[in-house]
C-alpha atoms as a PDB file:
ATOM      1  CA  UNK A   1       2.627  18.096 -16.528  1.00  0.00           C
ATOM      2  CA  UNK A   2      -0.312  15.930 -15.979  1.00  0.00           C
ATOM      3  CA  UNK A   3       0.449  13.175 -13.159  1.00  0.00           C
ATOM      4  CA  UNK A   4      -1.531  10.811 -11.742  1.00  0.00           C
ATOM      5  CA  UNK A   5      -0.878   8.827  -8.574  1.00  0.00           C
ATOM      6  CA  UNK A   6      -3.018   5.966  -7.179  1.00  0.00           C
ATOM      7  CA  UNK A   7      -2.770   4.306  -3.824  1.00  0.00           C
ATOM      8  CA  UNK A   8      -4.723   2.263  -1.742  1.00  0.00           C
ATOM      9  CA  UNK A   9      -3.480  -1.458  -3.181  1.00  0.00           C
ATOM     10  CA  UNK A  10      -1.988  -4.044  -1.449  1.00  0.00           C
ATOM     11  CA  UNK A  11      -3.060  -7.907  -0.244  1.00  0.00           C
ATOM     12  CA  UNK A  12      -6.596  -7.599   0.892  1.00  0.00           C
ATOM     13  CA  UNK A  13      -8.857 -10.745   2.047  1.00  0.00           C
ATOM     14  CA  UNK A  14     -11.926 -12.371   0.011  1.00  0.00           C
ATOM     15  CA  UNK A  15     -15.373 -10.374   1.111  1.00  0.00           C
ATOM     16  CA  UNK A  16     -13.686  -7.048   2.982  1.00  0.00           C
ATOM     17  CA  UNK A  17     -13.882  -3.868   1.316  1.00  0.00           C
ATOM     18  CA  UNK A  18     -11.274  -1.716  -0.338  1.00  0.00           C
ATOM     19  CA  UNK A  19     -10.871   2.001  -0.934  1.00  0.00           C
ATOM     20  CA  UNK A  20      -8.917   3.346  -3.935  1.00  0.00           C
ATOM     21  CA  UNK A  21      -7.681   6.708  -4.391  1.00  0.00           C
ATOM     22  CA  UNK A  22      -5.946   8.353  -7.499  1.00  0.00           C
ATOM     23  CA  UNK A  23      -4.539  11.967  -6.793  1.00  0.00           C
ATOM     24  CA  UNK A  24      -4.460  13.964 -10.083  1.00  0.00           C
ATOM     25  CA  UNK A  25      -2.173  17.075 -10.739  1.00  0.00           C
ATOM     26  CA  UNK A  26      -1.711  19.803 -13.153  1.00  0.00           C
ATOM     27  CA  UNK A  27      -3.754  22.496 -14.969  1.00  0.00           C
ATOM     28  CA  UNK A  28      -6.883  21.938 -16.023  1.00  0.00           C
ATOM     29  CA  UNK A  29      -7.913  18.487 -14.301  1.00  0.00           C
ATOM     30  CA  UNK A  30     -10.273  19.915 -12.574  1.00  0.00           C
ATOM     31  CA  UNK A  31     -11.719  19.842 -16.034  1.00  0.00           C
ATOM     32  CA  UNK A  32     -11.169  15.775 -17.449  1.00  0.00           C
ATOM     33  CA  UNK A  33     -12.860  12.743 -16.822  1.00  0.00           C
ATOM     34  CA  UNK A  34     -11.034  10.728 -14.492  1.00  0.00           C
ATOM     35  CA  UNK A  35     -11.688   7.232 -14.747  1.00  0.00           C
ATOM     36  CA  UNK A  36     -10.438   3.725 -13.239  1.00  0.00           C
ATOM     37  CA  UNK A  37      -9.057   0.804 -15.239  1.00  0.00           C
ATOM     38  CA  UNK A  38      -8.267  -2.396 -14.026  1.00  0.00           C
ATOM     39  CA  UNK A  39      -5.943  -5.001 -15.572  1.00  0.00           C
ATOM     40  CA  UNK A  40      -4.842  -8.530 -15.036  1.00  0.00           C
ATOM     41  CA  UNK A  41      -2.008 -10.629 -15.561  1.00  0.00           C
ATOM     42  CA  UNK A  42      -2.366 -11.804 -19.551  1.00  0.00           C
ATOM     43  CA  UNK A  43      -5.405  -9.558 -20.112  1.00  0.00           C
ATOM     44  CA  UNK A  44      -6.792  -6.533 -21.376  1.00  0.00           C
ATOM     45  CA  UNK A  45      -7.243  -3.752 -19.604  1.00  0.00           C
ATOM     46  CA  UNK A  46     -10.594  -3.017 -18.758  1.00  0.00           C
ATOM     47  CA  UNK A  47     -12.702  -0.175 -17.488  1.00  0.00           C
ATOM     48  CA  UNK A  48     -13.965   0.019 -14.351  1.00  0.00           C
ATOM     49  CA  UNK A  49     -15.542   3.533 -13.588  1.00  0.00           C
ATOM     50  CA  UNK A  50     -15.069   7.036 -13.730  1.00  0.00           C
ATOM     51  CA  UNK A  51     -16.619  10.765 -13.245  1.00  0.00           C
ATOM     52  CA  UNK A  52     -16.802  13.221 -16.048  1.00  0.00           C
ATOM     53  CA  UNK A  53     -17.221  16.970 -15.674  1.00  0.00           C
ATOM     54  CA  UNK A  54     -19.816  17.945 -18.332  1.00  0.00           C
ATOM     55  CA  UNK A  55     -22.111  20.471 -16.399  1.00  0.00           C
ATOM     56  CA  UNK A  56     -21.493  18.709 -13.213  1.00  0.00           C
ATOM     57  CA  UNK A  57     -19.844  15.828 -12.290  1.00  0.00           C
ATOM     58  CA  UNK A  58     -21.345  12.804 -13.564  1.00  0.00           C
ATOM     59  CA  UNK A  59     -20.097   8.965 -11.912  1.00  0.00           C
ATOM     60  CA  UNK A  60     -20.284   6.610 -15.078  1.00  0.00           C
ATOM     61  CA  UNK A  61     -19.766   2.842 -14.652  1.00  0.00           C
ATOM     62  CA  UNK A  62     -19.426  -0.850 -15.819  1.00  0.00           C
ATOM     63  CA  UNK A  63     -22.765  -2.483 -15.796  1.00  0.00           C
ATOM     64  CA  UNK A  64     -21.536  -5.777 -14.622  1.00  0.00           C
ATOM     65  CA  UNK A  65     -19.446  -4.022 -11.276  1.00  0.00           C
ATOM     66  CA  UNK A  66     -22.695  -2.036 -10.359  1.00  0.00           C
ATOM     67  CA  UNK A  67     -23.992  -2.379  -6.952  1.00  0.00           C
ATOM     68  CA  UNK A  68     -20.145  -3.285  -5.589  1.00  0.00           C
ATOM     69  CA  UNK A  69     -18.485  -0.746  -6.540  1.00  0.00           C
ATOM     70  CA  UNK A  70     -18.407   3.094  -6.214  1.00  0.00           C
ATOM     71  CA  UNK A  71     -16.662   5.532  -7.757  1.00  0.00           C
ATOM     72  CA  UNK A  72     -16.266   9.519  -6.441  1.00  0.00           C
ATOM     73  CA  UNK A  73     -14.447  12.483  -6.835  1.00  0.00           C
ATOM     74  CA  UNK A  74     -13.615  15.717  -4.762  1.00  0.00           C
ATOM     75  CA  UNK A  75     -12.506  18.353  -7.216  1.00  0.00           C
ATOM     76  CA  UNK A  76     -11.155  20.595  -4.376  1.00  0.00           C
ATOM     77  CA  UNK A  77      -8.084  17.950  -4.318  1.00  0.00           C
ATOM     78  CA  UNK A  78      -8.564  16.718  -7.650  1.00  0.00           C
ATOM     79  CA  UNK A  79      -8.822  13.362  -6.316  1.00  0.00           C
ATOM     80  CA  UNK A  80     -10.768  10.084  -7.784  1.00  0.00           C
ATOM     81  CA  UNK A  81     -11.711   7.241  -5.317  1.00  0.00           C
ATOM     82  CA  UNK A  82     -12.727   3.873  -6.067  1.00  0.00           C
ATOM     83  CA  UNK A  83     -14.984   1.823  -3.105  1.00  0.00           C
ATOM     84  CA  UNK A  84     -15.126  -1.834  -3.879  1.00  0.00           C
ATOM     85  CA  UNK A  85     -17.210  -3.898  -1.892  1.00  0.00           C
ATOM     86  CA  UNK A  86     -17.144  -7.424  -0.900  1.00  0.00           C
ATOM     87  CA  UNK A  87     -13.862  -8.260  -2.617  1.00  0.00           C
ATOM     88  CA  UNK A  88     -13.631 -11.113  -4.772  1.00  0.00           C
ATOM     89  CA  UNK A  89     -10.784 -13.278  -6.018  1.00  0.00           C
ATOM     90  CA  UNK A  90     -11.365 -12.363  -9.848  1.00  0.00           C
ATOM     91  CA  UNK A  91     -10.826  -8.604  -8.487  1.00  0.00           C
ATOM     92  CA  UNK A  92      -7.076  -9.555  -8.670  1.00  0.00           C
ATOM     93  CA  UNK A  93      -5.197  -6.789 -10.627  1.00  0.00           C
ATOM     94  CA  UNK A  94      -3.533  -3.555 -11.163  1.00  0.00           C
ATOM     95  CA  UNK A  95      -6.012  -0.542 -11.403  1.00  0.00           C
ATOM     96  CA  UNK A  96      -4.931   2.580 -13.066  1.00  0.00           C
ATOM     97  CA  UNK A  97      -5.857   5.833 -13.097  1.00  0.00           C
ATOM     98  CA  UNK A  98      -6.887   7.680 -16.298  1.00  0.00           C
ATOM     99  CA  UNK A  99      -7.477  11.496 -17.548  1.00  0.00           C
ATOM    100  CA  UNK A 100      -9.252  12.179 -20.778  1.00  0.00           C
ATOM    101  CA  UNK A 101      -8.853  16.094 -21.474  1.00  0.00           C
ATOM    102  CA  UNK A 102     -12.439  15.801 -23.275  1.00  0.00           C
ATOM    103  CA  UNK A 103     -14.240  15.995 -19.617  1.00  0.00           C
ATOM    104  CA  UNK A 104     -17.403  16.076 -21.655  1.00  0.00           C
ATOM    105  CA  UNK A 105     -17.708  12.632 -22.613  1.00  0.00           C
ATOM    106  CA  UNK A 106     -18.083   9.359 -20.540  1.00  0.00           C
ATOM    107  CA  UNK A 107     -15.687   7.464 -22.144  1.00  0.00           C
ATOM    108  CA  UNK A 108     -14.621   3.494 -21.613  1.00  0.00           C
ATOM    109  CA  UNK A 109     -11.989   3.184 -23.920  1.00  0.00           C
ATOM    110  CA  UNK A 110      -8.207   3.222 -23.403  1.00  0.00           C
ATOM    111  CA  UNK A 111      -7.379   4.655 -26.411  1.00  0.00           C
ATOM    112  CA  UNK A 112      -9.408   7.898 -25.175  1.00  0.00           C
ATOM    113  CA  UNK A 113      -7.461   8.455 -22.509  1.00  0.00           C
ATOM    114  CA  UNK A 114      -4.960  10.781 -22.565  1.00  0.00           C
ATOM    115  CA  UNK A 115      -2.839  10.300 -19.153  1.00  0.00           C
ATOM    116  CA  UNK A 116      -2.483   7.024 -16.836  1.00  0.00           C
ATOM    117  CA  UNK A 117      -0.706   6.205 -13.721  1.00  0.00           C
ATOM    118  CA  UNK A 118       0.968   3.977 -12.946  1.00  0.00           C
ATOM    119  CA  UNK A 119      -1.521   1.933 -10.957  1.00  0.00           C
ATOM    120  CA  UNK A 120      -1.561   0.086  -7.920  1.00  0.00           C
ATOM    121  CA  UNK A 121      -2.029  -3.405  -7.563  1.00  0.00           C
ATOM    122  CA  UNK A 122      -4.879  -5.315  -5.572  1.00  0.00           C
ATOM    123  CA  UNK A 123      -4.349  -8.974  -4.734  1.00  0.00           C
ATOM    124  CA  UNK A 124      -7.236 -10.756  -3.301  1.00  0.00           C
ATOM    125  CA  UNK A 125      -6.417 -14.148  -1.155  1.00  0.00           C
ATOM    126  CA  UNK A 126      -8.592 -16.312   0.414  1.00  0.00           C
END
């Protein structure tokens, strides 16, 4: 069975930096795209970044969240992390982890994902 755990949440302050980390089990991760979503209270859920495996692993991201975040992954422990810088207030909301089987694609859809944790929540305060 596929499971994915993510970690790192919790009440951070406006401006400091956050590290998120999703740890992925089961056969054959080593082989999907992992990718980050991130959801707020009334809204879609939106996508974030993520690293495919086609040839080598590729980081793929959200125009609008380059340059403040970063997204990597270590294959040996089939773990994702999410860096985001200088935290803002509209950064409010759960972020879940995602595995799409098809590693060879770059995907930013929900609907292409096949597994999800069950995220951890970031709450920014000023």
């Amino acid at each position: 069975q596929v499971r994915l755990v993510e970690s790192g949440g919790g009440l951070v302050q406006i401006g400091e930096p956050l590290i998120l980390s999703c740890a992925a089990t089961g056969r054959a991760v080593n082989t999907y795209t992992l990718a980050w979503f991130r959801q707020s209270s009334g809204k879609d859920r939106e996508f974030v970044a993520g690293v495919n495996t086609w040839r080598r692993l590729s980081a793929y991201m959200e125009e609008s969240l380059q340059g403040r975040f970063l997204t990597w992954r270590d294959n040996t422990k089939n773990t994702l992390f999410l860096q985001i810088n200088s935290l803002k207030s509209e950064d409010t909301a759960r972020y879940y982890c995602a595995a799409d089987e098809n590693g060879g694609r770059q995907s930013r859809n929900v609907g292409d994902f096949d597994y999800w944790g069950q995220g951890t929540q970031v709450t920014v305060s000023s």
